[in-house]
C-alpha atoms as a PDB file:
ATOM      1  CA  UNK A   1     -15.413 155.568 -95.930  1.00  0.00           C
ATOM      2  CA  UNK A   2     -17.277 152.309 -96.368  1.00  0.00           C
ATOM      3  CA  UNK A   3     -19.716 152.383 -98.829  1.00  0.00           C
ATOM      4  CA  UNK A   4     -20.787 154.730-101.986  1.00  0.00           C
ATOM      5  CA  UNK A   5     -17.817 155.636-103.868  1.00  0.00           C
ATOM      6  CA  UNK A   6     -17.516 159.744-104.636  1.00  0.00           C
ATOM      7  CA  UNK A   7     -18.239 158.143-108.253  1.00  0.00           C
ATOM      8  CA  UNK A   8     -21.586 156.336-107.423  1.00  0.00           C
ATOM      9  CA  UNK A   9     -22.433 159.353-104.926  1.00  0.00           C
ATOM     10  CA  UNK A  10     -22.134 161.824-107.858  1.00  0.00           C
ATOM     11  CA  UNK A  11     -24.400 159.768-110.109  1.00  0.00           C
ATOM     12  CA  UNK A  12     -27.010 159.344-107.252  1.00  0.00           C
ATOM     13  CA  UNK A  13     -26.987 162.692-106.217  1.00  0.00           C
ATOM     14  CA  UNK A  14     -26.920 164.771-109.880  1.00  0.00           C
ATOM     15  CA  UNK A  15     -29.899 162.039-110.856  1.00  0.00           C
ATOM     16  CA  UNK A  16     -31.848 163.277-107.834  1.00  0.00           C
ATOM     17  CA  UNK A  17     -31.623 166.495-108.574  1.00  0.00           C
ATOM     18  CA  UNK A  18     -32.698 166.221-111.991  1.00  0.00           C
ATOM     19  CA  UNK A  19     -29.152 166.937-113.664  1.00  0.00           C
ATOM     20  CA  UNK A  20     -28.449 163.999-114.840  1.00  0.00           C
ATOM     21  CA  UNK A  21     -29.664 160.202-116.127  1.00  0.00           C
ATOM     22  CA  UNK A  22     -28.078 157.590-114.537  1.00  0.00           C
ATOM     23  CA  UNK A  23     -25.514 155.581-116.159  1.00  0.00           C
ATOM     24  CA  UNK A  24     -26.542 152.644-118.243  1.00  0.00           C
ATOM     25  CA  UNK A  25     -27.143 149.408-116.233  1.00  0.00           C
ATOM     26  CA  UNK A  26     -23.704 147.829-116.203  1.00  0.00           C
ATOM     27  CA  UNK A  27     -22.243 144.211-115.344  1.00  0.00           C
ATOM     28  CA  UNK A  28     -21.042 143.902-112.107  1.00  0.00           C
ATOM     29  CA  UNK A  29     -17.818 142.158-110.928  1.00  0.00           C
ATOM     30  CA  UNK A  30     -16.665 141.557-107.026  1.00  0.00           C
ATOM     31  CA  UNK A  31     -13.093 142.326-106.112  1.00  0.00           C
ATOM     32  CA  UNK A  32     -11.508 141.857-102.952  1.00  0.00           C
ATOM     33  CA  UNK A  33      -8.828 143.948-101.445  1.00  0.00           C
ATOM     34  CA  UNK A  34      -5.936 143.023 -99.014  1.00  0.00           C
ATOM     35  CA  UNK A  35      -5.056 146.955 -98.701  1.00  0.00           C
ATOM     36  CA  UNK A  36      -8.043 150.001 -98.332  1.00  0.00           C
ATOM     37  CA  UNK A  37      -8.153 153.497-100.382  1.00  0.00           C
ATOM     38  CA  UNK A  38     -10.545 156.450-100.403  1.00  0.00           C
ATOM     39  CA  UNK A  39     -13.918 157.261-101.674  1.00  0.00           C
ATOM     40  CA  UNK A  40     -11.974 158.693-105.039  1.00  0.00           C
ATOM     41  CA  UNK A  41     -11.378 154.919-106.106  1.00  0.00           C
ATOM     42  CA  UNK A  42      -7.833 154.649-105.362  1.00  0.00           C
ATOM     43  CA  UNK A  43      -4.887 153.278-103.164  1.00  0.00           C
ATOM     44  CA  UNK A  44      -6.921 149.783-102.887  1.00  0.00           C
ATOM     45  CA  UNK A  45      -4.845 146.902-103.215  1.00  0.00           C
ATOM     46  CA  UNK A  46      -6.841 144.242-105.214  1.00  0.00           C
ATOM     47  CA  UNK A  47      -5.607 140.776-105.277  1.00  0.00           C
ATOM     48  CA  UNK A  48      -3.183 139.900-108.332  1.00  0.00           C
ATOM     49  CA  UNK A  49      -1.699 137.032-109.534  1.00  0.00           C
ATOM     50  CA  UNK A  50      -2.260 133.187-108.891  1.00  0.00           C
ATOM     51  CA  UNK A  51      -5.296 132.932-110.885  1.00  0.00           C
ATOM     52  CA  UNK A  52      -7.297 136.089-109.408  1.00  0.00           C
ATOM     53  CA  UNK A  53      -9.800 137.580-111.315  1.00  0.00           C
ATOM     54  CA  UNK A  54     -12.696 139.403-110.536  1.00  0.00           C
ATOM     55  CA  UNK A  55     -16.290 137.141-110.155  1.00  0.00           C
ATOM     56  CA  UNK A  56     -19.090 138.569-112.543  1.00  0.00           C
ATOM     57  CA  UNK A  57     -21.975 138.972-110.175  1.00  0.00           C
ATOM     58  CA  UNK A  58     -24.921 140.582-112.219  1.00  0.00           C
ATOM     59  CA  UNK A  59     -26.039 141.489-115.803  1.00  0.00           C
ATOM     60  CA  UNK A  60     -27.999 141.479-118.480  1.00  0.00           C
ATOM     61  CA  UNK A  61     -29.418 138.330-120.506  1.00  0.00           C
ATOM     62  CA  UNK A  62     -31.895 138.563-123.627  1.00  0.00           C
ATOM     63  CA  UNK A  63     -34.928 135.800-124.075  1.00  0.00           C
ATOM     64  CA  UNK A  64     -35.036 134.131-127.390  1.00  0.00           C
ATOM     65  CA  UNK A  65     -38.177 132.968-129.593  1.00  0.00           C
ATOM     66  CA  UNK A  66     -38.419 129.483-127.169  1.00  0.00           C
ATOM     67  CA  UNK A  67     -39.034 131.413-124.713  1.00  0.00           C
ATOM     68  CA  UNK A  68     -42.941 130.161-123.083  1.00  0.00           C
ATOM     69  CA  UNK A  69     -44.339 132.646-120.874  1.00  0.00           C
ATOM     70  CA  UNK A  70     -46.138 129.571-119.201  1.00  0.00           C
ATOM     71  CA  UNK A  71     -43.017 127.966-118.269  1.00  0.00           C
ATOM     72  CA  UNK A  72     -40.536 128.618-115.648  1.00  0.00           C
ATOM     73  CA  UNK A  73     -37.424 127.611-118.001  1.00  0.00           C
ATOM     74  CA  UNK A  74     -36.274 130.905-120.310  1.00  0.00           C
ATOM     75  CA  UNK A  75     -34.456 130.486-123.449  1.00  0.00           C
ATOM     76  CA  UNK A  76     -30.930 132.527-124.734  1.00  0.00           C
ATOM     77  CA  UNK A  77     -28.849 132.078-126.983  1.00  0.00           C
ATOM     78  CA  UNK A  78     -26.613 131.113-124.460  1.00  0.00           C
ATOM     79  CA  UNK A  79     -26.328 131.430-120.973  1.00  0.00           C
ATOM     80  CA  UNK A  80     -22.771 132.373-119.290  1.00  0.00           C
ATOM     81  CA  UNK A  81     -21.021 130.729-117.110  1.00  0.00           C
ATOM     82  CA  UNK A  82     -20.879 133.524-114.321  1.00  0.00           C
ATOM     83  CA  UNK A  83     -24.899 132.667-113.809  1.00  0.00           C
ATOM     84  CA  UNK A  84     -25.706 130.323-111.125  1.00  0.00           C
ATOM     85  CA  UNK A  85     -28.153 128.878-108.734  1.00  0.00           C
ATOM     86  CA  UNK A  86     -29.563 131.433-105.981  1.00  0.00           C
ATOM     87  CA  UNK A  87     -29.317 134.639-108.440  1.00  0.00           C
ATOM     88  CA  UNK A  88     -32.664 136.784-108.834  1.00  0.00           C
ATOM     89  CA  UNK A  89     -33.593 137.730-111.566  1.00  0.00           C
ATOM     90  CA  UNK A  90     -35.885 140.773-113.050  1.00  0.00           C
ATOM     91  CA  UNK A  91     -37.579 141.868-116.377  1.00  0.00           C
ATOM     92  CA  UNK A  92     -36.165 144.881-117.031  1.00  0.00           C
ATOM     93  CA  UNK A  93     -38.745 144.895-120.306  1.00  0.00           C
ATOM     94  CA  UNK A  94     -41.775 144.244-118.166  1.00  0.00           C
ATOM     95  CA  UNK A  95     -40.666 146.218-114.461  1.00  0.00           C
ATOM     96  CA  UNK A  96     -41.305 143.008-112.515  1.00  0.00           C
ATOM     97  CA  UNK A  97     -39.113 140.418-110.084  1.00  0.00           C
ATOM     98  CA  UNK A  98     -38.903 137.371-111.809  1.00  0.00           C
ATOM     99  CA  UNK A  99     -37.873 134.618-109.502  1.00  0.00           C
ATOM    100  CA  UNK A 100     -34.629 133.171-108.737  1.00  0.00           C
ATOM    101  CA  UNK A 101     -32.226 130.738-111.321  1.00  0.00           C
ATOM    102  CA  UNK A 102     -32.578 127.050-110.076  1.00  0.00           C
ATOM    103  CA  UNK A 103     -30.480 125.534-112.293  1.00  0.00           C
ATOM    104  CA  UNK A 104     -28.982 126.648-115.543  1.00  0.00           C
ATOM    105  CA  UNK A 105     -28.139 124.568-118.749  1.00  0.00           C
ATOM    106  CA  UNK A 106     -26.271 125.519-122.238  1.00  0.00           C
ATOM    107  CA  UNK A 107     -28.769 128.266-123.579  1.00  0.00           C
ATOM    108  CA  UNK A 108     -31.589 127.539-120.378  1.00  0.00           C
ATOM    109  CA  UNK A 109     -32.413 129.068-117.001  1.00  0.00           C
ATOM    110  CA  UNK A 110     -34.906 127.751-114.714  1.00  0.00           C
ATOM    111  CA  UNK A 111     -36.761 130.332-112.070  1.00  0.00           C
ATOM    112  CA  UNK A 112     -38.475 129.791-109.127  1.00  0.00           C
ATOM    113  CA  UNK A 113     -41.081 130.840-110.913  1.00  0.00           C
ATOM    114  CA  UNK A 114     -42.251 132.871-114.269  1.00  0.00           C
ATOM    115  CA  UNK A 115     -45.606 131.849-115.346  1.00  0.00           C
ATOM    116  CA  UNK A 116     -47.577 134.512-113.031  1.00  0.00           C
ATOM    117  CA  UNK A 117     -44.471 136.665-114.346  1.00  0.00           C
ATOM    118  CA  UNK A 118     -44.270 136.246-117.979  1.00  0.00           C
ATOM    119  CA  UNK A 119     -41.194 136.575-118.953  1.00  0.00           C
ATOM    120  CA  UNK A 120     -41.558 136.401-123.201  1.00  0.00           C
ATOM    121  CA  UNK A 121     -39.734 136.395-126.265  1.00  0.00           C
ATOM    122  CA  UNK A 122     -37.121 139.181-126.641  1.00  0.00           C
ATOM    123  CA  UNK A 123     -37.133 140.494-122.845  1.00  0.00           C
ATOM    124  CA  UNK A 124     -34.196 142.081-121.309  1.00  0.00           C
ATOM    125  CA  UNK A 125     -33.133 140.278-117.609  1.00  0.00           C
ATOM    126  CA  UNK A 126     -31.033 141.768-115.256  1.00  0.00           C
ATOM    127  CA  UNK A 127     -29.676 138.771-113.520  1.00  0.00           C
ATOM    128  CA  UNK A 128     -28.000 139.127-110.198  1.00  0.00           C
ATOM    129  CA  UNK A 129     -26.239 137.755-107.058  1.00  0.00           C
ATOM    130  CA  UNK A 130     -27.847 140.549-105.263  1.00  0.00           C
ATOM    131  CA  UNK A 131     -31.971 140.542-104.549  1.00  0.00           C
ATOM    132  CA  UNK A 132     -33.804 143.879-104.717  1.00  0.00           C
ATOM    133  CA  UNK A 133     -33.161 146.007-101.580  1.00  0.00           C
ATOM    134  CA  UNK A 134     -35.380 145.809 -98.936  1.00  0.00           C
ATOM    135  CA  UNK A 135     -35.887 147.256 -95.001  1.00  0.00           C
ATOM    136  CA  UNK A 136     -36.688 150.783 -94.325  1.00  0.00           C
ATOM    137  CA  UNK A 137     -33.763 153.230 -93.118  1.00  0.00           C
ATOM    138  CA  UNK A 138     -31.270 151.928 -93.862  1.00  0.00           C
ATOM    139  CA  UNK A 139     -32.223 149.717 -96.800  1.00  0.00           C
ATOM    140  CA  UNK A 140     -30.048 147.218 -97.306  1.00  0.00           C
ATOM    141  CA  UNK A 141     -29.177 143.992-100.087  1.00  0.00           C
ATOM    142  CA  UNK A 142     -26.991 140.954 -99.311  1.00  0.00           C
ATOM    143  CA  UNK A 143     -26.317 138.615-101.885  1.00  0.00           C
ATOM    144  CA  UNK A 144     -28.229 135.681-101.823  1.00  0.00           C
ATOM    145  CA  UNK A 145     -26.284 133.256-104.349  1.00  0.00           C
ATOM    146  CA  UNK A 146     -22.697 131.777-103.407  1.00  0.00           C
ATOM    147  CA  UNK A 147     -19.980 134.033-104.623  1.00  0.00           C
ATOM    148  CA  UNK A 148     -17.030 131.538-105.659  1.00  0.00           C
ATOM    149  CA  UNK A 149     -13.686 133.072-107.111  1.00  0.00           C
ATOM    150  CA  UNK A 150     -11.167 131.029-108.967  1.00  0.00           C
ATOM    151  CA  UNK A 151      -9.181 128.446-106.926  1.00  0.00           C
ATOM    152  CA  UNK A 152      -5.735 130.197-106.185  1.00  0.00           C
ATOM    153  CA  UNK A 153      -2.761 129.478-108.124  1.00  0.00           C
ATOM    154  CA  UNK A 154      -0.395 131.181-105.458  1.00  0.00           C
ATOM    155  CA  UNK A 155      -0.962 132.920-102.036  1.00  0.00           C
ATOM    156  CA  UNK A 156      -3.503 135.730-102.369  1.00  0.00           C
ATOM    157  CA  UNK A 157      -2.849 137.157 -98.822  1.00  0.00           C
ATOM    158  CA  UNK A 158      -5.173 138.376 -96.306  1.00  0.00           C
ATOM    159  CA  UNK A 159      -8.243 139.815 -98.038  1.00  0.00           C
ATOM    160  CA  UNK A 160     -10.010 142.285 -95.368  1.00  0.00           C
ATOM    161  CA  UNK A 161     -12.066 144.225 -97.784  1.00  0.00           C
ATOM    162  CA  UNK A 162     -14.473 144.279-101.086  1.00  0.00           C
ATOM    163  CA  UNK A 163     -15.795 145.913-103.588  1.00  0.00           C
ATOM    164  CA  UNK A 164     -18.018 146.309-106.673  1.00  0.00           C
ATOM    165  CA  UNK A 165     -16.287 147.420-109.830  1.00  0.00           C
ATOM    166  CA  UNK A 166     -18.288 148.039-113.500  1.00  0.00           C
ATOM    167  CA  UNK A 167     -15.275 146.023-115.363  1.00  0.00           C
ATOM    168  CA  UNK A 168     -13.951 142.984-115.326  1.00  0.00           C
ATOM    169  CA  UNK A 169     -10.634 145.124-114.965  1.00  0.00           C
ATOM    170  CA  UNK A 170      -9.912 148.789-114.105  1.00  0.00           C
ATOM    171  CA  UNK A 171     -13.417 150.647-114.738  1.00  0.00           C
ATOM    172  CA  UNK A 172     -14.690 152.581-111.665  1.00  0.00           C
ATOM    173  CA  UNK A 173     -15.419 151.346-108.492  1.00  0.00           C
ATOM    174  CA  UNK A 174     -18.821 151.511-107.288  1.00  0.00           C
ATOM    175  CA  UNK A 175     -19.504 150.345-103.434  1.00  0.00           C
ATOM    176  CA  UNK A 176     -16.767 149.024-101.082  1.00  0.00           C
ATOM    177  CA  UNK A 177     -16.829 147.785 -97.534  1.00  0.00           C
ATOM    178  CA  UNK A 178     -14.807 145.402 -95.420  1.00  0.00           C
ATOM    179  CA  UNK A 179     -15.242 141.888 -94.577  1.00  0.00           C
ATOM    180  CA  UNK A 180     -17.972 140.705 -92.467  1.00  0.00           C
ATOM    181  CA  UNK A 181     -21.154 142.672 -91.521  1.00  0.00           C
ATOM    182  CA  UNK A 182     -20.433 144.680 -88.535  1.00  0.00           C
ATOM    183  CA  UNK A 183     -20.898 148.260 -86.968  1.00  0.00           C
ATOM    184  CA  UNK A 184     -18.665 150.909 -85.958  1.00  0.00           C
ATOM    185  CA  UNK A 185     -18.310 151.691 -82.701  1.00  0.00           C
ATOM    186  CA  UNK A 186     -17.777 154.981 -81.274  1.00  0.00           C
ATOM    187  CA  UNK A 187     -14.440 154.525 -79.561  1.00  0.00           C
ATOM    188  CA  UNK A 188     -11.711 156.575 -77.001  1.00  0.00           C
ATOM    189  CA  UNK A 189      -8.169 155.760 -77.118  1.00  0.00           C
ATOM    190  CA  UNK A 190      -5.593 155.827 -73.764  1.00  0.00           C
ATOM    191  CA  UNK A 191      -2.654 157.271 -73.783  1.00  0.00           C
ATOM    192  CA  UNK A 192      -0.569 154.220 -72.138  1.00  0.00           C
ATOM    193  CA  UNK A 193       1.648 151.161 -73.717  1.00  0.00           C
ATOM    194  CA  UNK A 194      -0.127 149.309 -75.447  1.00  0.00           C
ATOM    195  CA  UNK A 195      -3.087 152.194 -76.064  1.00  0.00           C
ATOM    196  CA  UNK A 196      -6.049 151.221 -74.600  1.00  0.00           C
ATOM    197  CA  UNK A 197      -9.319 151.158 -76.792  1.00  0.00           C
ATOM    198  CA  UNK A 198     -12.495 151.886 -74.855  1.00  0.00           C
ATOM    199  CA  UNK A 199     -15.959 150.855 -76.612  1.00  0.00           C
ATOM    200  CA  UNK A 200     -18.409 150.156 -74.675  1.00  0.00           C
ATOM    201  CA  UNK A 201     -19.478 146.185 -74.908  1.00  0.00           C
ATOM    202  CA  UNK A 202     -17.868 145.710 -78.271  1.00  0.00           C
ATOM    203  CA  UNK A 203     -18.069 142.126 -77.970  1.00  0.00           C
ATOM    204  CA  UNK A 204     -14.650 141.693 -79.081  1.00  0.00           C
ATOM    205  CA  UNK A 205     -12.599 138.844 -78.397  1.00  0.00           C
ATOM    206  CA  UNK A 206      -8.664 138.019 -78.514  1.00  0.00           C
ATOM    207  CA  UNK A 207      -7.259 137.714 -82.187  1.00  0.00           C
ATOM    208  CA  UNK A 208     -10.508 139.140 -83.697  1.00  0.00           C
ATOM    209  CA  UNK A 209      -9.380 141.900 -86.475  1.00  0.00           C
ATOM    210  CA  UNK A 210     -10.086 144.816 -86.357  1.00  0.00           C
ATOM    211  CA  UNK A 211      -9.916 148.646 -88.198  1.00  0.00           C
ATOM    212  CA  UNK A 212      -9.522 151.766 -86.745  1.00  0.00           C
ATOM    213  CA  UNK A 213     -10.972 155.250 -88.441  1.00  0.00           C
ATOM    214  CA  UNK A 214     -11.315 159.167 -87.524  1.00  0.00           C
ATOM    215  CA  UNK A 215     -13.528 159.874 -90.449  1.00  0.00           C
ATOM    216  CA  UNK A 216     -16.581 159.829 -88.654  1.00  0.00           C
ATOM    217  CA  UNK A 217     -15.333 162.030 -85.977  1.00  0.00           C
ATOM    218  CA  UNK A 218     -12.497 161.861 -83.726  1.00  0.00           C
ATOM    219  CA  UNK A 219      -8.565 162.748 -83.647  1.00  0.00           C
ATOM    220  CA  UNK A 220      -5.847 159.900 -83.604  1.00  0.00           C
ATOM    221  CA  UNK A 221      -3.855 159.496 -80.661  1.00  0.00           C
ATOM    222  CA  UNK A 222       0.283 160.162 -81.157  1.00  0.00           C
ATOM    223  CA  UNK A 223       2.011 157.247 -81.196  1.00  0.00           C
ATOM    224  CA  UNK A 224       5.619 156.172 -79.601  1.00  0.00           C
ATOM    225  CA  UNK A 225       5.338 152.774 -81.328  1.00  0.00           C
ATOM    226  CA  UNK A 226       3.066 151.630 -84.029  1.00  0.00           C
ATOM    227  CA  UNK A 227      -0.063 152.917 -85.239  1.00  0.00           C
ATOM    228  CA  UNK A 228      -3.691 151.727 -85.906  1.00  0.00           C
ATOM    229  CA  UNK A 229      -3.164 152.316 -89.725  1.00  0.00           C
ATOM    230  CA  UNK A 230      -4.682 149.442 -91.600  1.00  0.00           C
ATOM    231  CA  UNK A 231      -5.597 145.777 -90.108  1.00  0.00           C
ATOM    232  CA  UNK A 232      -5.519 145.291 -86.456  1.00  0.00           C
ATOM    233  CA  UNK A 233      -5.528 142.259 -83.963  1.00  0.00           C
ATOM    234  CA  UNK A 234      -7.116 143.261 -80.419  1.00  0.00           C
ATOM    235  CA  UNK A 235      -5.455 141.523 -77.527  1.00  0.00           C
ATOM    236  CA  UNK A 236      -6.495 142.545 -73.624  1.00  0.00           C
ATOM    237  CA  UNK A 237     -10.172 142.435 -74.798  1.00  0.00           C
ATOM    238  CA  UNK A 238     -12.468 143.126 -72.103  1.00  0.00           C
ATOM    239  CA  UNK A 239     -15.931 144.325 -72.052  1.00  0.00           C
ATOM    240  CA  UNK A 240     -15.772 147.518 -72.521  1.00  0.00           C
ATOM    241  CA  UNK A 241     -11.689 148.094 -73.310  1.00  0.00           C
ATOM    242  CA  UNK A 242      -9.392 146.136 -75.450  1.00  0.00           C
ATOM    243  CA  UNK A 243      -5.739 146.986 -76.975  1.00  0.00           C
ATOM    244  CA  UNK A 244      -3.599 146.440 -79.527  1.00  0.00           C
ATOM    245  CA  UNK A 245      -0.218 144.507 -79.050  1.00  0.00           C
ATOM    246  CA  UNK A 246       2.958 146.852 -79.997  1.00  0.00           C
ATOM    247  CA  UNK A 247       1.163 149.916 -80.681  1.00  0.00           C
ATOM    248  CA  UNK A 248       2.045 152.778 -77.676  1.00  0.00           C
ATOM    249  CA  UNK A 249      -0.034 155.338 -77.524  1.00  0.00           C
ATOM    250  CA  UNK A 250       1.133 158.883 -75.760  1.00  0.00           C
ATOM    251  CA  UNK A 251      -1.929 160.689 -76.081  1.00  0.00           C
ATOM    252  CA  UNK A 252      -5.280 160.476 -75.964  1.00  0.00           C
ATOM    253  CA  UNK A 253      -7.197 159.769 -78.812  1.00  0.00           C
ATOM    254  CA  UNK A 254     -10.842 159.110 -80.716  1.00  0.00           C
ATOM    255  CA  UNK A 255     -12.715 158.118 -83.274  1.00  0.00           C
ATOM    256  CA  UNK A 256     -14.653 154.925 -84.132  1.00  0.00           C
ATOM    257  CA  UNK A 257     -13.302 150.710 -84.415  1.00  0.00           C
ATOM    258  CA  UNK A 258     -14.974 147.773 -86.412  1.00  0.00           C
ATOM    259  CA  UNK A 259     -14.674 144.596 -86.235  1.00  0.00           C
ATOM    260  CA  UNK A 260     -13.245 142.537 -89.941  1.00  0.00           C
ATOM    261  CA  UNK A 261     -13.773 139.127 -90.832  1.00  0.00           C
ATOM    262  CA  UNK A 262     -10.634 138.743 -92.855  1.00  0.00           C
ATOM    263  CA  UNK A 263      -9.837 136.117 -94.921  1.00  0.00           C
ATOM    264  CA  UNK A 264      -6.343 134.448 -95.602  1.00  0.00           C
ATOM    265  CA  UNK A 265      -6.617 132.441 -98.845  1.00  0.00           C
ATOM    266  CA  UNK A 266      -3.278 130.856 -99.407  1.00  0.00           C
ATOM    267  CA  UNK A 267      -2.117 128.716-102.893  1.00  0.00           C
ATOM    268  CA  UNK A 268      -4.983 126.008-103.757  1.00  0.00           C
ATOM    269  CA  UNK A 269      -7.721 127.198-101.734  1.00  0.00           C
ATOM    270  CA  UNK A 270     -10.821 128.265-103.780  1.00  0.00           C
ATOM    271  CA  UNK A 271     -12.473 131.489-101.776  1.00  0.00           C
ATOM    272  CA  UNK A 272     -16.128 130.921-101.670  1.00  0.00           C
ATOM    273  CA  UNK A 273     -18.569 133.183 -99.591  1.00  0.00           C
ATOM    274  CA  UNK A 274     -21.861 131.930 -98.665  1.00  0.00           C
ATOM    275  CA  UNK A 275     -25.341 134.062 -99.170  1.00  0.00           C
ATOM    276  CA  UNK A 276     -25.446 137.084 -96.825  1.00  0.00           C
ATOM    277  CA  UNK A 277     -21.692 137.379 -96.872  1.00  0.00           C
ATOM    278  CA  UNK A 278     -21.442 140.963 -98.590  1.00  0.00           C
ATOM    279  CA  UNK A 279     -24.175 143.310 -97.444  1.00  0.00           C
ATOM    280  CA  UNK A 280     -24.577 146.498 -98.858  1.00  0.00           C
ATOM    281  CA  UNK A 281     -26.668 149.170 -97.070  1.00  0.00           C
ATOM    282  CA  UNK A 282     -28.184 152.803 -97.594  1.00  0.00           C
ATOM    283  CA  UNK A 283     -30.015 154.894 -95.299  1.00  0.00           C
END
């Protein structure tokens, strides 16, 4: 299900328990997926083709000798391209938020701030798209720099999901969730044609997508036409019930719904996703 992969789970889990170290603090890249898998890592469709490749969204960056500690611009020997305006940024020599990039240049960053920080000569910074966590239960981290991916070369499709990968390509996937920040709904399926969703004031309208799970509880309904497996489009919405056009149900059925904000990004469209876009959350 959304969230922790079984490979980040493992890691958090054996750390807590004092059975392991954590891996080493890797770059980060963003993927997005037109097709959903499991918790193992697999049977996600990422995009391919037309330009795609995954957007760099943290990592590490290493302060040279012109480096001030009185000044808010840091020095390196040079600063890649993936690091852009809105990304905070922490000493990982000194334990301590930095500030956020500004502006970059060739081999300079400007922060928000660094003076009462003191970033110096030789410090490692993680740099990322993503602030430090924050809220109590659950804790949660949206990314508060613009996420832009190449402009596409060809149709990419409908993207209804993301996710957080430790390589620019292959490597293991880390977090995943779908597109657009909403809840699941505890939800009863009808048996009648179309199948009738019940959840109570879902606050779903006509053509909104949506997905449909039984992992958090539940049993499908049988089907004598379609099926709620993968991307949805709710049609009949009314407060409390909606359906889905073409898919008969012939028994009852439960489980829980969500609502996706997926995105088509056809041939010369360049996908960009504002600050608080992808949200990641822990309780």
């Amino acid at each position: 299900m959304t969230g922790l992969t079984n490979y980040s789970a493992f890691n958090v889990l054996n750390y807590l328990t004092g059975q392991k170290a954590m891996p080493a603090l890797p770059a980060i890249y963003l993927a997005l997926f037109t097709a959903v898998g499991t918790d193992v890592g697999t049977g996600f469709t990422e995009v391919s083709g037309g330009a795609y490749a995954r957007v760099q969204v943290a990592g590490t960056l290493v302060t040279n000798a012109a480096t001030s500690t009185a000044s808010p611009t840091i020095n390196a020997a040079s600063v890649p391209s993936w690091i852009v305006a809105g990304m905070a940024v922490y000493d990982v020599t000194t334990g301590s938020a930095v500030g956020t990039v500004q502006s970059t240049g060739a081999s300079t960053i400007t922060l928000s701030a660094n003076a009462a920080s003191a970033v110096a000569s030789g410090d490692t910074l993680s740099i990322s798209a993503f602030p430090n966590a924050t809220g109590t239960s659950p804790a949660t981290v949206s990314n508060g720099a613009t996420i832009a991916f190449p402009t596409a070369a060809a149709d990419w499709g409908i993207a209804m999901a993301w996710g957080l990968y430790d390589a620019s390509g292959a490597g293991n996937l880390l977090f995943w969730d779908y597109m657009g920040n909403f809840a699941w709904l505890p939800a009863t399926v009808s048996a009648a044609s179309p199948g009738v969703f019940t959840a109570k004031a879902h606050s779903y309208a006509n053509g909104n997508s949506i997905v449909y799970s039984t992992e958090y509880g539940g049993a499908a309904p049988s089907f004598s036409a379609g099926n709620y497996t993968g991307l949805q489009t709710v049609a009949g919405a009314g407060a409390d019930t909606f359906s889905v056009a073409g898919v008969n149900t012939s028994s009852t059925g439960s489980g829980a719904v969500r609502r996706v904000s997926a995105q088509s990004i056809p041939n010369g469209v360049t996908a960009s996703f504002n600050p608080s876009t992808f949200t990641l959350s822990m309780a």
